[in-house]
PDB file of N, CA and C in Angstrom:
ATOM      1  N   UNK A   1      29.676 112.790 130.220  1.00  0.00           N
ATOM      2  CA  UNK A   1      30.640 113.661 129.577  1.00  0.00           C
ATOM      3  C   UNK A   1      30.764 113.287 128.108  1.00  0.00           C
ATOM      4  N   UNK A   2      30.905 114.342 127.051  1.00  0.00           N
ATOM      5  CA  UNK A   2      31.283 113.901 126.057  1.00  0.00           C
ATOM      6  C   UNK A   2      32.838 114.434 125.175  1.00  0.00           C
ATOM      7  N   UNK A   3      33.137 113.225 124.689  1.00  0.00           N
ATOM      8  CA  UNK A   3      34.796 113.366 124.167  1.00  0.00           C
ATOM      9  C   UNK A   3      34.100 114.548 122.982  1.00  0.00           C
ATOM     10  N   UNK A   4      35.223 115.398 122.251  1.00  0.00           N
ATOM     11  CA  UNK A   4      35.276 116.354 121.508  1.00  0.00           C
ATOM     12  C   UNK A   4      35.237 115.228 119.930  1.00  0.00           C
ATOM     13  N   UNK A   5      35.429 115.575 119.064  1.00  0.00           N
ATOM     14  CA  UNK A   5      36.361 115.034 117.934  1.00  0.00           C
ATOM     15  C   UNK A   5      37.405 115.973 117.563  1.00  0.00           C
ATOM     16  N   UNK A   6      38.512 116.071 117.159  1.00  0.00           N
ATOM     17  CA  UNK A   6      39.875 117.115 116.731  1.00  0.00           C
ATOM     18  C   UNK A   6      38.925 117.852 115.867  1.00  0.00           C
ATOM     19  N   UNK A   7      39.598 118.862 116.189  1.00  0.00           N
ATOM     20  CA  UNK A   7      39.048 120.046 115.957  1.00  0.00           C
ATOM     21  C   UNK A   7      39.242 120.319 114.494  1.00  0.00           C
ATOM     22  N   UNK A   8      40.251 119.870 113.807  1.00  0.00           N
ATOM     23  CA  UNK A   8      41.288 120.374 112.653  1.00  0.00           C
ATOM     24  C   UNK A   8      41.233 118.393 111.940  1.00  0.00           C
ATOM     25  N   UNK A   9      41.029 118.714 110.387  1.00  0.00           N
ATOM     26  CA  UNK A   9      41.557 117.130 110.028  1.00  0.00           C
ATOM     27  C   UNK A   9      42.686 116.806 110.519  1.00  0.00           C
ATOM     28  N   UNK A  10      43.537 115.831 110.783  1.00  0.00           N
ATOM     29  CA  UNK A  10      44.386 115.203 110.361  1.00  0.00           C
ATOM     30  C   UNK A  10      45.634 115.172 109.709  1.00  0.00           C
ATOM     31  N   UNK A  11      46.513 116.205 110.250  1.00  0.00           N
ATOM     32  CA  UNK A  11      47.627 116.856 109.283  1.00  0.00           C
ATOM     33  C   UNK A  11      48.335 116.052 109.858  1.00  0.00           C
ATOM     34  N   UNK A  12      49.101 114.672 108.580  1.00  0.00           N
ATOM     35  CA  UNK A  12      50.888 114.088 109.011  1.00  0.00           C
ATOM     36  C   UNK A  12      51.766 115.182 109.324  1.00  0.00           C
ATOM     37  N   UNK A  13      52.464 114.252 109.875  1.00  0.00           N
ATOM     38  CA  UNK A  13      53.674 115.194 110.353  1.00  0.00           C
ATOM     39  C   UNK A  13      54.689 115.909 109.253  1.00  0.00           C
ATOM     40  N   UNK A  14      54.228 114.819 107.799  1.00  0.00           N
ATOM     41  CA  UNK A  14      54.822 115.901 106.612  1.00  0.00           C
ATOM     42  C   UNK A  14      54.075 116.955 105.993  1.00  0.00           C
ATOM     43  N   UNK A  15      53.312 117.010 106.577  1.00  0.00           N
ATOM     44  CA  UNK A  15      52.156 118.446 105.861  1.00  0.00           C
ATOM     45  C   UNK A  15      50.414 117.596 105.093  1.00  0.00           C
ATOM     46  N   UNK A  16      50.636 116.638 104.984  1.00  0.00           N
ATOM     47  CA  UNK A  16      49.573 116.189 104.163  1.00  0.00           C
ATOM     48  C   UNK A  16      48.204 115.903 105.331  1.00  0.00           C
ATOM     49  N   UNK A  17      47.316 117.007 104.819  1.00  0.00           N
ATOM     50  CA  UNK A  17      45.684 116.751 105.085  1.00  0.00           C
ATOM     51  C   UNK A  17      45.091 115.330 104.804  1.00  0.00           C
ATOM     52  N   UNK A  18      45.054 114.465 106.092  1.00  0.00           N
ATOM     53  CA  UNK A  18      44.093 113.566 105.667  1.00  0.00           C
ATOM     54  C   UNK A  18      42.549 113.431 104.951  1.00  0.00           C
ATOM     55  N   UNK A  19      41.904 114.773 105.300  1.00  0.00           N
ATOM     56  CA  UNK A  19      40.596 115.256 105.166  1.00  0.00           C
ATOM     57  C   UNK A  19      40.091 115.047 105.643  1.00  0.00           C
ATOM     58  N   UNK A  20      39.634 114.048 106.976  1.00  0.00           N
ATOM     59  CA  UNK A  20      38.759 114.012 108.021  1.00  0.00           C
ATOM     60  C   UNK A  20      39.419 114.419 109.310  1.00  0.00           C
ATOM     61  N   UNK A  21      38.515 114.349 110.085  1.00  0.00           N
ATOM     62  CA  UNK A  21      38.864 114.574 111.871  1.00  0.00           C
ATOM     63  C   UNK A  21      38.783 113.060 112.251  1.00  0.00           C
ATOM     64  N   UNK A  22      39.244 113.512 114.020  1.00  0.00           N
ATOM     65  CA  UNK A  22      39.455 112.391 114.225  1.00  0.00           C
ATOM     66  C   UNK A  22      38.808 111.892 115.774  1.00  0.00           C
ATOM     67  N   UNK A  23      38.395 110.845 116.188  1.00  0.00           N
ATOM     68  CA  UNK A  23      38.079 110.374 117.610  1.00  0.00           C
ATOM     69  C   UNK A  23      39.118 109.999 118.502  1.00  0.00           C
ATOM     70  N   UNK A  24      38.428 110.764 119.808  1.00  0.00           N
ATOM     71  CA  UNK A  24      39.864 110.131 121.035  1.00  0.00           C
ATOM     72  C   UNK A  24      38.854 108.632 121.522  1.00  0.00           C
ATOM     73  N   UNK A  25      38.188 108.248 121.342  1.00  0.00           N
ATOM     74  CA  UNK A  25      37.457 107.288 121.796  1.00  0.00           C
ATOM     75  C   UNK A  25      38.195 105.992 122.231  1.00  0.00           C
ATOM     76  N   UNK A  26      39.156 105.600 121.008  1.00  0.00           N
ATOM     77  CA  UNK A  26      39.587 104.384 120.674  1.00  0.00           C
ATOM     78  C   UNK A  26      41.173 104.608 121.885  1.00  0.00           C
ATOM     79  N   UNK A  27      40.650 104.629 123.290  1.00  0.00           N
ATOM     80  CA  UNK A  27      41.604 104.978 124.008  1.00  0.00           C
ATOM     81  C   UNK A  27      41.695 103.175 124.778  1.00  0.00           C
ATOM     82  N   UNK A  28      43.167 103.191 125.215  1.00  0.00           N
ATOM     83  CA  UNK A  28      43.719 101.519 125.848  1.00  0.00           C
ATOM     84  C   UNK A  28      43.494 102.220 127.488  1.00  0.00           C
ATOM     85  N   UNK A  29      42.523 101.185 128.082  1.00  0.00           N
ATOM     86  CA  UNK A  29      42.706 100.994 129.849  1.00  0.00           C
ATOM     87  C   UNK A  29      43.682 100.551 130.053  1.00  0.00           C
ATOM     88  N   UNK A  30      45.081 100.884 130.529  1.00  0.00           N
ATOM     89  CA  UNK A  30      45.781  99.759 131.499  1.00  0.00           C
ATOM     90  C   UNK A  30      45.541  99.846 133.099  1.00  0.00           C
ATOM     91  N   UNK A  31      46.962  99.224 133.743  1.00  0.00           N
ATOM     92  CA  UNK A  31      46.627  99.054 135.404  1.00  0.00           C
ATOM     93  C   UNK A  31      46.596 100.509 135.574  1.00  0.00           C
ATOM     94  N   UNK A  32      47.680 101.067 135.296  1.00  0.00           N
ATOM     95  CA  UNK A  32      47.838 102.360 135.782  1.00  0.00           C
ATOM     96  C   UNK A  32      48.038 103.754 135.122  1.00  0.00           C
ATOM     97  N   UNK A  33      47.674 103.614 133.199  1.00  0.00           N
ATOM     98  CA  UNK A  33      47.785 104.057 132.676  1.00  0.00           C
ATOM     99  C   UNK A  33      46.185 104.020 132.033  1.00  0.00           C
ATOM    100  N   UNK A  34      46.112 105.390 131.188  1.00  0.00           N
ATOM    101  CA  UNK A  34      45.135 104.787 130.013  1.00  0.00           C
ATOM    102  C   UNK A  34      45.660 106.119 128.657  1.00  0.00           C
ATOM    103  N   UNK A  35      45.853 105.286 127.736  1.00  0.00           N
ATOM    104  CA  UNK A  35      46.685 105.485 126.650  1.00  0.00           C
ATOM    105  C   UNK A  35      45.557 106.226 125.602  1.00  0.00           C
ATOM    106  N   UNK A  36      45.848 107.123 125.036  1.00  0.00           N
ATOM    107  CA  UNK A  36      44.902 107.923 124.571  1.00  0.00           C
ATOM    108  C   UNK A  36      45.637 108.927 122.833  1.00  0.00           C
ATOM    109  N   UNK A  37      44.813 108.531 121.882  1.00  0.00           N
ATOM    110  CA  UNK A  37      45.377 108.851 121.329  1.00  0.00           C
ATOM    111  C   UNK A  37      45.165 110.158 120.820  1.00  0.00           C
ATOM    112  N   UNK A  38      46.381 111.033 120.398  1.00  0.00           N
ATOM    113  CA  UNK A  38      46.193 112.597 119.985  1.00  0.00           C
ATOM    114  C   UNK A  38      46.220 112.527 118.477  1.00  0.00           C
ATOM    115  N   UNK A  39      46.139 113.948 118.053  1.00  0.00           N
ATOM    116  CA  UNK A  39      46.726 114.136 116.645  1.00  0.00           C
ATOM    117  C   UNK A  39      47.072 115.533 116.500  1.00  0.00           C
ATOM    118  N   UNK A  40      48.259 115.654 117.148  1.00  0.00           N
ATOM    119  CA  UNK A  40      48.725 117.523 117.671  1.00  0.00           C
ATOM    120  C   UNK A  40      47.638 118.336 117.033  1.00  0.00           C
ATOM    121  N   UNK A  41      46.435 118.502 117.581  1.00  0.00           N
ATOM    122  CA  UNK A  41      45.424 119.301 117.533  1.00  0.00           C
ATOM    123  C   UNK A  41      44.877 119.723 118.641  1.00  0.00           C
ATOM    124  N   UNK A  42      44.211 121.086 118.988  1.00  0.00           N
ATOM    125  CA  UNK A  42      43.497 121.658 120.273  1.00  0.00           C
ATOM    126  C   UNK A  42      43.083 121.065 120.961  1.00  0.00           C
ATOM    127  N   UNK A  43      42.350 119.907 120.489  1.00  0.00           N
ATOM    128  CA  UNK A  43      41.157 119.315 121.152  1.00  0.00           C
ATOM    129  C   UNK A  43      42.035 117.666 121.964  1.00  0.00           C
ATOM    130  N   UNK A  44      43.432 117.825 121.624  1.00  0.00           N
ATOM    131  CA  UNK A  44      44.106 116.595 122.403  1.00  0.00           C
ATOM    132  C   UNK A  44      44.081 116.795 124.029  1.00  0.00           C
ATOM    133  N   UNK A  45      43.963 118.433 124.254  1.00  0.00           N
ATOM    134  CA  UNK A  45      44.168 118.441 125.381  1.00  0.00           C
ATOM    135  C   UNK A  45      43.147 118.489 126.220  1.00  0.00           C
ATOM    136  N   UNK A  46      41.825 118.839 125.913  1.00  0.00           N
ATOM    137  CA  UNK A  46      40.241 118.690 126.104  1.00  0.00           C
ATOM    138  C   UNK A  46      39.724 117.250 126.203  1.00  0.00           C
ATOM    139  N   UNK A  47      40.238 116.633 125.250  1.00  0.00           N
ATOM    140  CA  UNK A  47      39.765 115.036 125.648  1.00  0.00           C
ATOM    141  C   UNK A  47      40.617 114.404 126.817  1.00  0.00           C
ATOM    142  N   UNK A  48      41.970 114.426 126.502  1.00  0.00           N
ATOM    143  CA  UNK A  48      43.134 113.836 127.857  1.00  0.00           C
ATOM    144  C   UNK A  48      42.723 114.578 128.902  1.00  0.00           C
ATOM    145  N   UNK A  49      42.116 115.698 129.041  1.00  0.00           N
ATOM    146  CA  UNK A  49      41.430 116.222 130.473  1.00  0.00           C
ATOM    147  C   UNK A  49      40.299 115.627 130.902  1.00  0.00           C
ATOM    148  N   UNK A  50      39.385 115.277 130.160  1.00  0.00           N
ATOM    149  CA  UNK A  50      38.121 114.714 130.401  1.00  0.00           C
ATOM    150  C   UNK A  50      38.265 113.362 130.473  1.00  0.00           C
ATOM    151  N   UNK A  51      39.045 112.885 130.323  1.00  0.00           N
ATOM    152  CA  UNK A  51      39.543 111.189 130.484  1.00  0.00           C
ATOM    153  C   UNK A  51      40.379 111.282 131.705  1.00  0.00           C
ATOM    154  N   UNK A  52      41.099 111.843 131.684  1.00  0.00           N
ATOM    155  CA  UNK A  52      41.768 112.170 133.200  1.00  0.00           C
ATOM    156  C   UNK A  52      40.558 112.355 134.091  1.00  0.00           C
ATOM    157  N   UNK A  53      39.674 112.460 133.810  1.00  0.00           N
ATOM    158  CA  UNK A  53      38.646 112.788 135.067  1.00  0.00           C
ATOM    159  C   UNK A  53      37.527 111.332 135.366  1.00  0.00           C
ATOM    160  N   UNK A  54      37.792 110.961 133.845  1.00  0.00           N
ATOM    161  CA  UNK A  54      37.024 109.492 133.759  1.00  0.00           C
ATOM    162  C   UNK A  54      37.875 108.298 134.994  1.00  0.00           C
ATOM    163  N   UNK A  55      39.179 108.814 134.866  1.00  0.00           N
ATOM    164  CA  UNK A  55      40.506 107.530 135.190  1.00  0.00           C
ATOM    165  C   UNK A  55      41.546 108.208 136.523  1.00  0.00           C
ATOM    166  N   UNK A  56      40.471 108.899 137.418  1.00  0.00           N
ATOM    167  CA  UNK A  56      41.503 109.847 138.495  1.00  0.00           C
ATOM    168  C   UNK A  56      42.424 109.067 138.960  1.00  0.00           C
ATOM    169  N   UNK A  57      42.542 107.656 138.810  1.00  0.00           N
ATOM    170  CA  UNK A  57      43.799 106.538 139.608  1.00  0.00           C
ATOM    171  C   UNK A  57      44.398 106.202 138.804  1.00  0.00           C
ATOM    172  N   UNK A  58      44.360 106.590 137.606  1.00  0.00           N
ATOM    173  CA  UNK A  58      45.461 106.273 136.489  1.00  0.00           C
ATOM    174  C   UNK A  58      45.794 107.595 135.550  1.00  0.00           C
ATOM    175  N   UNK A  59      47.187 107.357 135.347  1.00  0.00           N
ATOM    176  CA  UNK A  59      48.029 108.503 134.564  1.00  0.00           C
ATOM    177  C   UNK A  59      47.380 108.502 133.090  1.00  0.00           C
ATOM    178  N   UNK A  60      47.154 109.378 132.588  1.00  0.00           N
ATOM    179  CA  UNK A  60      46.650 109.613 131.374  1.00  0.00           C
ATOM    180  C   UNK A  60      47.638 110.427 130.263  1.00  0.00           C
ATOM    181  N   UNK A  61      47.830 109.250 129.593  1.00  0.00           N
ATOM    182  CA  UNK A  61      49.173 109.744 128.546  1.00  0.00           C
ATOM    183  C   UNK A  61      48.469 109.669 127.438  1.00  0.00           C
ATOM    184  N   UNK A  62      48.641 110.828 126.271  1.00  0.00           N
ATOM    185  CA  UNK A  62      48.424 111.461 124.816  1.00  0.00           C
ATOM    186  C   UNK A  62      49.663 110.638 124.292  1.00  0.00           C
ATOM    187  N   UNK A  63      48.814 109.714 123.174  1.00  0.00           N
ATOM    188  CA  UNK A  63      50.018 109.186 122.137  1.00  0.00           C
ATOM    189  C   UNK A  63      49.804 109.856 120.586  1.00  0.00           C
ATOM    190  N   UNK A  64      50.900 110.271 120.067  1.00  0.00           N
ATOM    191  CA  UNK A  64      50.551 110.749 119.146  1.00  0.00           C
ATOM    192  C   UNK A  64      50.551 109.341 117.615  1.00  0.00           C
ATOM    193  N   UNK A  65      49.059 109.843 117.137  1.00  0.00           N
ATOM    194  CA  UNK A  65      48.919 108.375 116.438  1.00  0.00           C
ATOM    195  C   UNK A  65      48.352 108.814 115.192  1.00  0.00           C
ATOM    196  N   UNK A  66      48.970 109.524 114.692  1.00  0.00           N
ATOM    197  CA  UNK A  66      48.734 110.196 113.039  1.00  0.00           C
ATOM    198  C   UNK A  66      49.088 109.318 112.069  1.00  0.00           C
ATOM    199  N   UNK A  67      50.033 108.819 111.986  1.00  0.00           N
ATOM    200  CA  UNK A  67      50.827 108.165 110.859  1.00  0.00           C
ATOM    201  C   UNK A  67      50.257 106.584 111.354  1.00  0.00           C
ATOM    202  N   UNK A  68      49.973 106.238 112.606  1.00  0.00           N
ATOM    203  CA  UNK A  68      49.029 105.030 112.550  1.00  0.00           C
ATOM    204  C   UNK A  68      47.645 104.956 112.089  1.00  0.00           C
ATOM    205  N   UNK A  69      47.104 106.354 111.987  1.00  0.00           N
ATOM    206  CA  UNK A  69      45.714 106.741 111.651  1.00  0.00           C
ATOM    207  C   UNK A  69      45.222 106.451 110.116  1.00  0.00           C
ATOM    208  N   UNK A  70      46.446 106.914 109.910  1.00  0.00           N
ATOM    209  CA  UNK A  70      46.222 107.294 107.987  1.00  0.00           C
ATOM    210  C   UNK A  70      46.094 105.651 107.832  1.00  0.00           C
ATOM    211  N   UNK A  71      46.483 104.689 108.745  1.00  0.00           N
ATOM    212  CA  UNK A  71      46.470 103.442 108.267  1.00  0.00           C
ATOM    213  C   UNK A  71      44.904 102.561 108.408  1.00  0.00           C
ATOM    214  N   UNK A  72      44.521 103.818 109.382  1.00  0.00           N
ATOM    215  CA  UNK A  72      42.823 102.995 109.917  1.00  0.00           C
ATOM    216  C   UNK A  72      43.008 102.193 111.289  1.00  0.00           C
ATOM    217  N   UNK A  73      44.157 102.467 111.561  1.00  0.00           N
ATOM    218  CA  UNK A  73      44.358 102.068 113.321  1.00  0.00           C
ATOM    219  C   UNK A  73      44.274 102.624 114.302  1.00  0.00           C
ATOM    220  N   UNK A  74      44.373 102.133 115.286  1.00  0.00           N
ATOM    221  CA  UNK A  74      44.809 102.827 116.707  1.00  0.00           C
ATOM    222  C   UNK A  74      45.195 101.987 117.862  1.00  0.00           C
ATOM    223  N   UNK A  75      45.128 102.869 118.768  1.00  0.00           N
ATOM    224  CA  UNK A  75      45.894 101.948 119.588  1.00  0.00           C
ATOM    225  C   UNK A  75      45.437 101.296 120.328  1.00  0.00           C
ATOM    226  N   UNK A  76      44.292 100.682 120.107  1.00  0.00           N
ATOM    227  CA  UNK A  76      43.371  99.270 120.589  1.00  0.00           C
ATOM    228  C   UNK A  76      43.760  98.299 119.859  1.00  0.00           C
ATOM    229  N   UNK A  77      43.852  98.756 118.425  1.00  0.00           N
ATOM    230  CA  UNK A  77      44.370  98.049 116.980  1.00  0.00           C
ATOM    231  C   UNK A  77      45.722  97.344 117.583  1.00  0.00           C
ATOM    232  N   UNK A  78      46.844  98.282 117.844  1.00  0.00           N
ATOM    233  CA  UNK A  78      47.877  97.718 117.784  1.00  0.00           C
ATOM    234  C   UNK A  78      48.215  96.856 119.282  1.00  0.00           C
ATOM    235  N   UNK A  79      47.279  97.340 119.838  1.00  0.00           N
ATOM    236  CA  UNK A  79      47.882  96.563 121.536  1.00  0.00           C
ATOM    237  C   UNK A  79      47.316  95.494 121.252  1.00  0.00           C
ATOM    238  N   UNK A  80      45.974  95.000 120.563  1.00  0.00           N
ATOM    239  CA  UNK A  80      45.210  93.389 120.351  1.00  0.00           C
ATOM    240  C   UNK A  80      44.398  93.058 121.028  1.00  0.00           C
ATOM    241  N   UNK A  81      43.931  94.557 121.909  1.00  0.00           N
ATOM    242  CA  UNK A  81      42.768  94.597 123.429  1.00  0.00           C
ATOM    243  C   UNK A  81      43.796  93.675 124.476  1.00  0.00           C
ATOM    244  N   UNK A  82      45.334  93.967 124.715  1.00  0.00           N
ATOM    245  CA  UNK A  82      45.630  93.884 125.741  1.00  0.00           C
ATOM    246  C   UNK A  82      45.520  94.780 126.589  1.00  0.00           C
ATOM    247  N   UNK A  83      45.750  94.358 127.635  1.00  0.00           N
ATOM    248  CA  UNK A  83      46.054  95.840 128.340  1.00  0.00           C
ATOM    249  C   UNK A  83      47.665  95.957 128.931  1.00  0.00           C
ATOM    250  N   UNK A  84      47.752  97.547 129.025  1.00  0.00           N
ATOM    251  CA  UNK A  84      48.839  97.902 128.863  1.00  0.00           C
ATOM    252  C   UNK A  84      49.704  97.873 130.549  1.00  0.00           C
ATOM    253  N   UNK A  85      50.442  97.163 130.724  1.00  0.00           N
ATOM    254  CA  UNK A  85      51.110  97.052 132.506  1.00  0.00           C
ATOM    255  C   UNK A  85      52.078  98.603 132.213  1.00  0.00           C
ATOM    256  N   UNK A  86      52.191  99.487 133.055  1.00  0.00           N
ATOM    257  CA  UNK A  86      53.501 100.275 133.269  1.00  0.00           C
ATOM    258  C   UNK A  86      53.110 100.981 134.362  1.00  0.00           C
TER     259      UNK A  86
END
């Protein structure tokens, strides 16, 4: 299967175009979760479906990670390659 990239650059939540798109790749495994990041664009819901299909025993939650993005992170970045218990 292959993940999409967002369809649309990168719009903050105050209006500003980052100018690139973006990857759901940089998604966290936990026990029972796997954490996946969006960027309120079309294609959030195309990748969290196709990862939902990767992870049928775990809940698949869209984090929205724009304003961590613009920083060059995500949320592998910020967890430290833990994994996530919930």
């Amino acid at each position: 299967m292959n993940l999409p990239i967002s369809k649309h650059n990168v719009i903050l939540e105050n209006g500003k175009d980052l100018g690139y798109k973006a990857s759901y790749v940089n998604f966290n495994i936990g026990n029972t979760v796997v954490l996946v990041p969006n960027y309120h664009d079309p294609n959030d819901k195309i990748a969290n479906e196709i990862i939902q299909k990767l992870y049928p025993d775990r809940e698949v939650i869209g984090i929205d990670v724009r304003e961590l993005y613009k920083h060059g992170g995500m949320i592998h970045c910020v967890t430290q390659q833990q994994s996530v218990e919930m």
